[in-house]
Protein backbone atom coordinates (compact mmCIF):
# COMPACT_ATOMS: atom_id res chain seq x y z
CA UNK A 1 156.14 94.39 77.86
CA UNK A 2 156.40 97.24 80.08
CA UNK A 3 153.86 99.69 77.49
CA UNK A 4 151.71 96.66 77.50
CA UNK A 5 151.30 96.99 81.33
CA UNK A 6 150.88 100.49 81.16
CA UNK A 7 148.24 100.46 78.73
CA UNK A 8 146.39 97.98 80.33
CA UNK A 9 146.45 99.72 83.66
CA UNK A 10 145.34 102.65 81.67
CA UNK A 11 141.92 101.23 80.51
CA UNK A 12 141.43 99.92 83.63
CA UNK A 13 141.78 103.14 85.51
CA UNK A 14 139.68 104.64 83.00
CA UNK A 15 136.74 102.14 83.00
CA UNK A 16 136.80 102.24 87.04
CA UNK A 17 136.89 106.33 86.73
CA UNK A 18 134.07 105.95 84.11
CA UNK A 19 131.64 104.18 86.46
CA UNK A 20 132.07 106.46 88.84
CA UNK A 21 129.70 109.17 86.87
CA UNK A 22 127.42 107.04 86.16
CA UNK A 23 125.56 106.69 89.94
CA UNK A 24 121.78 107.58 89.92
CA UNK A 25 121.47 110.74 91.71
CA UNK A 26 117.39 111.51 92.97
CA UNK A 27 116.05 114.16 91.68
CA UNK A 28 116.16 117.88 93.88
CA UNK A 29 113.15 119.12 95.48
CA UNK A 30 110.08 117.98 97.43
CA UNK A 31 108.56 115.63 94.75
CA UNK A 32 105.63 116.95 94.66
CA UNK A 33 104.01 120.08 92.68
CA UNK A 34 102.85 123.19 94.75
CA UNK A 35 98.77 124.09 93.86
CA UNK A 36 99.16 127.85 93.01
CA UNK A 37 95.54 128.33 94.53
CA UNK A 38 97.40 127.75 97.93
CA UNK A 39 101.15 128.28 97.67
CA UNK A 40 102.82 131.35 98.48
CA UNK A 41 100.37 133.57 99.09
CA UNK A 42 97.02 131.58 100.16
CA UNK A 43 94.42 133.16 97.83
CA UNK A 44 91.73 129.95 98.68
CA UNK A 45 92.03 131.39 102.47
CA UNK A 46 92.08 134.95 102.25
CA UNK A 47 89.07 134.55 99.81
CA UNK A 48 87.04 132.52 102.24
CA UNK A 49 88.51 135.20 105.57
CA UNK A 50 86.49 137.66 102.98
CA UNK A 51 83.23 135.40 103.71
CA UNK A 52 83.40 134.93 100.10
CA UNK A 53 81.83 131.31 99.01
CA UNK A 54 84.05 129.44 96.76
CA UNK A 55 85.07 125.93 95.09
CA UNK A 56 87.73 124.55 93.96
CA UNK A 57 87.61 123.76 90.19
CA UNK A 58 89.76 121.80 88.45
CA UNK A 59 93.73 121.67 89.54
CA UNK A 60 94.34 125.10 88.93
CA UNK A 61 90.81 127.01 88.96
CA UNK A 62 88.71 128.85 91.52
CA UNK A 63 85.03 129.30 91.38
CA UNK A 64 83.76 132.50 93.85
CA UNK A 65 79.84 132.41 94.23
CA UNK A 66 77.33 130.13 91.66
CA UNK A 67 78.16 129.56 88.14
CA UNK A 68 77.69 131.07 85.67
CA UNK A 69 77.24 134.72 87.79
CA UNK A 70 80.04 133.87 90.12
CA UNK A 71 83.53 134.77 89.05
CA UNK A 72 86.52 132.33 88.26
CA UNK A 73 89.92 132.08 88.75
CA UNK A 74 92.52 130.22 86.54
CA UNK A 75 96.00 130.47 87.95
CA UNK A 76 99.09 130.49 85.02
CA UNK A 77 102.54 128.97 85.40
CA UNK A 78 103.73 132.63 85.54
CA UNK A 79 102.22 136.32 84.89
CA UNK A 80 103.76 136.41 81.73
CA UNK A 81 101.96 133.29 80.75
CA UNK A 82 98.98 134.75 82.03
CA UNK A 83 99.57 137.99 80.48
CA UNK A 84 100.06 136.40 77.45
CA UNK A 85 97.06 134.35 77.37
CA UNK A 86 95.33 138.05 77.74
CA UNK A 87 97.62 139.39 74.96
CA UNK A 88 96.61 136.83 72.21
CA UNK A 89 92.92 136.95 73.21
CA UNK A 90 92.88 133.43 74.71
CA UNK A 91 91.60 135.04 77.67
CA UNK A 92 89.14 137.59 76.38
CA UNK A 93 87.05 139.04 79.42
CA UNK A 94 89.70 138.45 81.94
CA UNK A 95 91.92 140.85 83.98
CA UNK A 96 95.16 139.78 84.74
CA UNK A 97 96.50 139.89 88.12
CA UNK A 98 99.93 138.16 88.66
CA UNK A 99 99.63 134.54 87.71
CA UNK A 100 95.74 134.80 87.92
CA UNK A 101 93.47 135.47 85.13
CA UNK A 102 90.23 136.84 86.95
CA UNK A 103 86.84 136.35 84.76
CA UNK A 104 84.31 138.53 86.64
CA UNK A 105 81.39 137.20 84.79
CA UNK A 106 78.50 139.10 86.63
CA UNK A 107 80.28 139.54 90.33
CA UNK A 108 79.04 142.41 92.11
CA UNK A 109 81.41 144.86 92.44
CA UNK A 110 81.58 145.20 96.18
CA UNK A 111 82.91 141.25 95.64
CA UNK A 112 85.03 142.02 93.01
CA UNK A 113 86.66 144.58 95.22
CA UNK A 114 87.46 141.69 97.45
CA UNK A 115 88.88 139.14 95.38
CA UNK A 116 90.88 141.87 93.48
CA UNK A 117 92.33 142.65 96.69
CA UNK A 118 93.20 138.92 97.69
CA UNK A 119 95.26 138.06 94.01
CA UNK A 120 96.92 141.36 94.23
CA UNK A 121 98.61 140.06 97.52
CA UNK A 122 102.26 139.81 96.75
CA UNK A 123 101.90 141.18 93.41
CA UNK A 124 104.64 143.70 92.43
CA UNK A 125 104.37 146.39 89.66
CA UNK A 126 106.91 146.31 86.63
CA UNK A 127 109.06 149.17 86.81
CA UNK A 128 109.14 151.22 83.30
């Protein structure tokens, strides 16, 4: 009778030890994504510092002067997204910098100068 006990004591210890795991945990982090056009480094505020006029387009897209003459700024996940979007001629007429693909479209260059400057903030080189 004795085994009996044990076993039963057994499978109850393991069911209670079981449960245990099983607690919902909340998820890390702030709930809430980060808008790459303002995170980090804020490109939206050291374009308009520049006196630069620009719009917000879309959830990850800048718009610098009118369309269509004006350039525009997606922002990628990552530069290597972005570089790879370049790479496989997704992004044909765009120059990557960092996480930003940069279509000048028919910015003057004085501009372009200016916004270059802005998305290279925090950029780093790869080392070779």
């Amino acid at each position: 009778m004795s085994q009996v006990k044990a076993m039963a004591a057994a499978g109850v210890a393991a069911l209670v030890l079981s449960g245990c795991a099983g607690l919902a945990k909340p998820p890390g982090g702030r709930g809430r994504a980060l808008d790459p056009r303002t995170a980090g480094q804020n490109y939206l505020a050291c374009l308009r510092a520049n006196h630069l006029q620009v719009s917000q387009r879309g959830r990850v897209g800048l718009q610098v002067g009118q369309p269509p003459d004006g350039a525009m700024i997606v922002f990628e996940p990552t530069a290597g997204i972005a570089e790879g979007q370049q790479i496989e001629a997704k992004a044909q007429g765009a120059e990557v910098i960092g996480a930003a693909l940069l279509y000048p479209n028919h910015t003057p260059g004085s501009e372009l100068t200016l916004i270059e400057n802005c998305l290279g903030q925090g950029v780093k080189e790869p080392k070779e």
